[in-house]
C-alpha atoms as a PDB file:
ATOM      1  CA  UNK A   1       0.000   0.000   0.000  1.00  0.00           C
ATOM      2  CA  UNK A   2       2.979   2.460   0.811  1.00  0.00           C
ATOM      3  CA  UNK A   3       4.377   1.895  -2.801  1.00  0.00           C
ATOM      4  CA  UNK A   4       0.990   2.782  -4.239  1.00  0.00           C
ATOM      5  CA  UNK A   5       0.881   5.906  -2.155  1.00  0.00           C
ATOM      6  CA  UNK A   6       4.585   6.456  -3.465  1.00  0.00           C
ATOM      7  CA  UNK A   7       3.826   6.226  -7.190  1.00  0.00           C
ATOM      8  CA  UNK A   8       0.928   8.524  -7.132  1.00  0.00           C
ATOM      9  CA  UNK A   9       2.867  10.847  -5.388  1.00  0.00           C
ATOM     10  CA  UNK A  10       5.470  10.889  -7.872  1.00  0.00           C
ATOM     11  CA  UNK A  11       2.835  11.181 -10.742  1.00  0.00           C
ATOM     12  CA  UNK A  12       0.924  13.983  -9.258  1.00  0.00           C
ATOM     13  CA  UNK A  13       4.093  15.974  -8.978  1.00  0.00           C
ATOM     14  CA  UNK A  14       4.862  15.072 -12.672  1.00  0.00           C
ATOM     15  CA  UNK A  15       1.730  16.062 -13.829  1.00  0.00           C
ATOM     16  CA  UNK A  16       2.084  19.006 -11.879  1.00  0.00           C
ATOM     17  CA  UNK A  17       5.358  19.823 -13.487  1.00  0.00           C
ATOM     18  CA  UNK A  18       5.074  18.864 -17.127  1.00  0.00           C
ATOM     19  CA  UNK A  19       5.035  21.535 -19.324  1.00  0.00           C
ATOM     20  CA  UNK A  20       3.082  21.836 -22.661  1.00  0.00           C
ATOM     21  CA  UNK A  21       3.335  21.933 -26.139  1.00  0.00           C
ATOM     22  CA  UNK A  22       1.632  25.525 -26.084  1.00  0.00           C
ATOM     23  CA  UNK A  23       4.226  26.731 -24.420  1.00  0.00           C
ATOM     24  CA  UNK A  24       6.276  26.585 -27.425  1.00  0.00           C
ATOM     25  CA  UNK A  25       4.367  28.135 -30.741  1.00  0.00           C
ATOM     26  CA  UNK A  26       6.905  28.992 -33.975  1.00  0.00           C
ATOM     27  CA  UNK A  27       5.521  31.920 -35.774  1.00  0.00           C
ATOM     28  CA  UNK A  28       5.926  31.215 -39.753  1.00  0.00           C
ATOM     29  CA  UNK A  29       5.351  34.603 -41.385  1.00  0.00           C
ATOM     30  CA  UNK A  30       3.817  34.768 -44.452  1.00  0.00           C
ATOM     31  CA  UNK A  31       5.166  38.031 -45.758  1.00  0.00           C
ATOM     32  CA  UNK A  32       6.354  36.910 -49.463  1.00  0.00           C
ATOM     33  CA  UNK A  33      10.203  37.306 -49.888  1.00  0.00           C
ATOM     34  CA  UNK A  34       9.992  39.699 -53.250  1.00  0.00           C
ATOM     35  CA  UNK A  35       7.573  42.326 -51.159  1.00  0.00           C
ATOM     36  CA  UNK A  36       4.973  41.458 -54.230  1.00  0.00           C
ATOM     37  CA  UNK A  37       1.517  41.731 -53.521  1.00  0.00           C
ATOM     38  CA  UNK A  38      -0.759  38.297 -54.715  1.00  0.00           C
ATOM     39  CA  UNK A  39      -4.309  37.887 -54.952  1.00  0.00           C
ATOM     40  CA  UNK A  40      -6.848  34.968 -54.559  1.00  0.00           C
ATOM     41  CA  UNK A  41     -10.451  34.939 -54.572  1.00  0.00           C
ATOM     42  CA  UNK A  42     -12.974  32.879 -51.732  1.00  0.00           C
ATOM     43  CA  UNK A  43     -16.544  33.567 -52.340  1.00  0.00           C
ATOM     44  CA  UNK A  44     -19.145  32.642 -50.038  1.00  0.00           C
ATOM     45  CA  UNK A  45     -22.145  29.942 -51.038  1.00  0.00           C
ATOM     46  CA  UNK A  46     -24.446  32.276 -52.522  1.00  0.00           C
ATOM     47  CA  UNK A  47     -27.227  30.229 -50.650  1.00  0.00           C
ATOM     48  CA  UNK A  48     -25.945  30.913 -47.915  1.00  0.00           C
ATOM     49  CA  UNK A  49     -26.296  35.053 -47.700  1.00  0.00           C
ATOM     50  CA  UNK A  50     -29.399  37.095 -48.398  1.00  0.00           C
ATOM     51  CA  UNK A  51     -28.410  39.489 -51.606  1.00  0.00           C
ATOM     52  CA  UNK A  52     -29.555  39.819 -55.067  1.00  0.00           C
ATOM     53  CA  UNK A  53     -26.014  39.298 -56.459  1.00  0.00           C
ATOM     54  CA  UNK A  54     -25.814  35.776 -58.844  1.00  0.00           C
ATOM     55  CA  UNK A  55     -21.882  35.584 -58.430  1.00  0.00           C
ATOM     56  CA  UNK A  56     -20.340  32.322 -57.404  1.00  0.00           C
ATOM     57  CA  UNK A  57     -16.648  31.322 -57.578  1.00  0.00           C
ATOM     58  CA  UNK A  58     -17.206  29.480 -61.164  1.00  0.00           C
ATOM     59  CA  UNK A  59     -18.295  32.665 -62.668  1.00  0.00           C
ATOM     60  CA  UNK A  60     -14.871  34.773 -60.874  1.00  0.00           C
ATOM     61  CA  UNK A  61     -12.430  32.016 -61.636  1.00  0.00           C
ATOM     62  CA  UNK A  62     -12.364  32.163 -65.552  1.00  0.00           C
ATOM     63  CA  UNK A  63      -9.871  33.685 -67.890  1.00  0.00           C
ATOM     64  CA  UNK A  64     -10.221  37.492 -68.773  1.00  0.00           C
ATOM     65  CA  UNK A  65     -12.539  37.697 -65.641  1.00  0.00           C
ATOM     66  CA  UNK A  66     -11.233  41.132 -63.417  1.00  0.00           C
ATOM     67  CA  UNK A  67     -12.319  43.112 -60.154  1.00  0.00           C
ATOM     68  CA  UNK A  68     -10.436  46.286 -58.922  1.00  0.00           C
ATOM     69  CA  UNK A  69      -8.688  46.978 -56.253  1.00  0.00           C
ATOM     70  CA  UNK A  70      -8.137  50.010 -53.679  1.00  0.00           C
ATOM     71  CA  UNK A  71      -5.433  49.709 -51.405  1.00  0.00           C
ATOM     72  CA  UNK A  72      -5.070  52.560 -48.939  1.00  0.00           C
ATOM     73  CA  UNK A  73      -1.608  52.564 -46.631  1.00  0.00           C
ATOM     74  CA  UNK A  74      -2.123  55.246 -44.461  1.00  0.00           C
ATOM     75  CA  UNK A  75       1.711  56.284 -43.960  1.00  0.00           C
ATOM     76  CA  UNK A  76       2.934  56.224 -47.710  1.00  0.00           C
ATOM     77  CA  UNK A  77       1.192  57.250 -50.886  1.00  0.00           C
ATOM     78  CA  UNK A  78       3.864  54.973 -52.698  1.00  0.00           C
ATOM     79  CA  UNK A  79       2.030  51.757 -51.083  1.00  0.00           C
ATOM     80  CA  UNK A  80      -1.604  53.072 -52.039  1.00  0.00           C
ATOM     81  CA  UNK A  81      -3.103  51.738 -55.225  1.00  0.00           C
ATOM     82  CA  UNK A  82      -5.873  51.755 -57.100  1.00  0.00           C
ATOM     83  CA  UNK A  83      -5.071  48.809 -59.975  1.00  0.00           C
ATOM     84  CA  UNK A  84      -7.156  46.201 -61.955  1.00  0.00           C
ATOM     85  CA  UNK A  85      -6.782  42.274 -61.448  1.00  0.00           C
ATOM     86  CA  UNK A  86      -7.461  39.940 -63.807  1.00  0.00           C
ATOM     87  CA  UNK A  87      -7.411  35.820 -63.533  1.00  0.00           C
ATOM     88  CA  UNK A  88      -5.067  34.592 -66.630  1.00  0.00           C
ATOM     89  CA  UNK A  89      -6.408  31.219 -65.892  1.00  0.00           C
ATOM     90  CA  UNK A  90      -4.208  30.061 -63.641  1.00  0.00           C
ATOM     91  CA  UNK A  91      -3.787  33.128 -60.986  1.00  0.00           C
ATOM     92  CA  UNK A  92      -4.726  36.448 -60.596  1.00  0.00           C
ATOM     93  CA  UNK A  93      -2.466  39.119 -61.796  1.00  0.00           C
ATOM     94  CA  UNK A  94      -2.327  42.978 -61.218  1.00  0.00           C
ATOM     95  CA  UNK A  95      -2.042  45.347 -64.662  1.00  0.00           C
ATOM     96  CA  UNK A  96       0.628  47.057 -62.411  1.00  0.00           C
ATOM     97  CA  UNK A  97       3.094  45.746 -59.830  1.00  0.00           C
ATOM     98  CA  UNK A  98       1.937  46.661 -56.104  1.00  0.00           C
ATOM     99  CA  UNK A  99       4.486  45.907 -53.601  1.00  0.00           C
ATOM    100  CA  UNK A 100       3.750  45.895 -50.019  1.00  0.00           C
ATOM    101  CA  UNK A 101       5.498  48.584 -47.998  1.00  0.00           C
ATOM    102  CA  UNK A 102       6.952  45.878 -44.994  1.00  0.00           C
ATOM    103  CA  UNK A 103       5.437  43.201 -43.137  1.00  0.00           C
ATOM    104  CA  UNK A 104       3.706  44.884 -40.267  1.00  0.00           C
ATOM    105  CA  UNK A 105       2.094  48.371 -41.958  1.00  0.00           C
ATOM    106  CA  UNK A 106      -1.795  47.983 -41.693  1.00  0.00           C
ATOM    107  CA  UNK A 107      -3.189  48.621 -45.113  1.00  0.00           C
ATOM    108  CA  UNK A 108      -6.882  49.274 -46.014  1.00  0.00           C
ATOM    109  CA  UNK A 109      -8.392  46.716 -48.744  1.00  0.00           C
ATOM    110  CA  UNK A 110     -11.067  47.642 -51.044  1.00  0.00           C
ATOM    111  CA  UNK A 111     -12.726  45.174 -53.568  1.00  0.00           C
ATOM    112  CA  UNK A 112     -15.082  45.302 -56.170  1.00  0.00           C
ATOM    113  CA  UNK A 113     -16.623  43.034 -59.138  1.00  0.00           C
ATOM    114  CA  UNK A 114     -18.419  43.953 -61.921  1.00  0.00           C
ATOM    115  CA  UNK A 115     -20.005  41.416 -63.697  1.00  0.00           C
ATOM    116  CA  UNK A 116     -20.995  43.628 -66.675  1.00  0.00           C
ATOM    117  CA  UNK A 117     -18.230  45.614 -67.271  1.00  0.00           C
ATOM    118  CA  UNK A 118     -14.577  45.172 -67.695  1.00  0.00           C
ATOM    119  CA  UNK A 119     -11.751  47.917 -66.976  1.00  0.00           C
ATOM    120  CA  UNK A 120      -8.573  48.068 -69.052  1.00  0.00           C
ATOM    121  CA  UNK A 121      -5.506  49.946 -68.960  1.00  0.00           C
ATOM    122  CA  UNK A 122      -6.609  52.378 -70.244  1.00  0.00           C
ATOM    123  CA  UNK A 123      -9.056  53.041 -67.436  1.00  0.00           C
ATOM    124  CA  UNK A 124      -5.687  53.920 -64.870  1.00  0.00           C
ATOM    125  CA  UNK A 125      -3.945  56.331 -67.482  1.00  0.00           C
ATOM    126  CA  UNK A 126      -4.663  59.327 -65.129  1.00  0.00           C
END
């Protein structure tokens, strides 16, 4: 009986004392290596939200397909954009280059899709 008493002892003070795998969390940044900005697109079930827009992924994901973009960095006017994307079939692809400034500047994201109307370059000339 005095050996039992012993051994849970021993495994109350171990459980006491162990230490946990939370204790220890690696951060993996994302923050791309080039400073180049990337787009992807994640549209919610349409039958799952209450709006009259008839957009699903399908209809996003196809060559030529585009949506513009605001980006708004509130400490540098050379991080702010206004540009168009457009899916080449494979990825999604600025007209211009936008480069984030660093990896810890908040930025504001604007989005929008028009399902009528394309913009080209020549829409940004100004």
């Amino acid at each position: 009986m005095r050996f039992k008493n012993i051994f849970f002892a021993a495994a109350a003070a171990m459980a006491l004392t162990a230490c946990s795998s939370d204790d220890e969390q690696s951060f993996v940044s994302q923050f791309p290596e080039d400073g180049v900005m990337r787009f992807t697109t994640n549209l919610v079930d349409p039958t799952a939200v209450t709006t009259r827009a008839s957009i699903t992924g399908s209809d996003v994901n196809q060559n030529g397909q585009q949506f513009q973009v605001k980006i708004v960095n509130p400490t540098s006017a050379t991080y702010s954009y206004f540009n168009t994307v457009q899916f080449d079939g494979t990825e999604w692809m600025p007209y211009a280059r936008m480069l984030w400034q660093n990896n810890t500047q908040a930025i504001t994201v604007t989005a929008a899709y028009n399902q009528a109307e394309a913009a080209g370059p020549a829409d940004h000339a100004d």
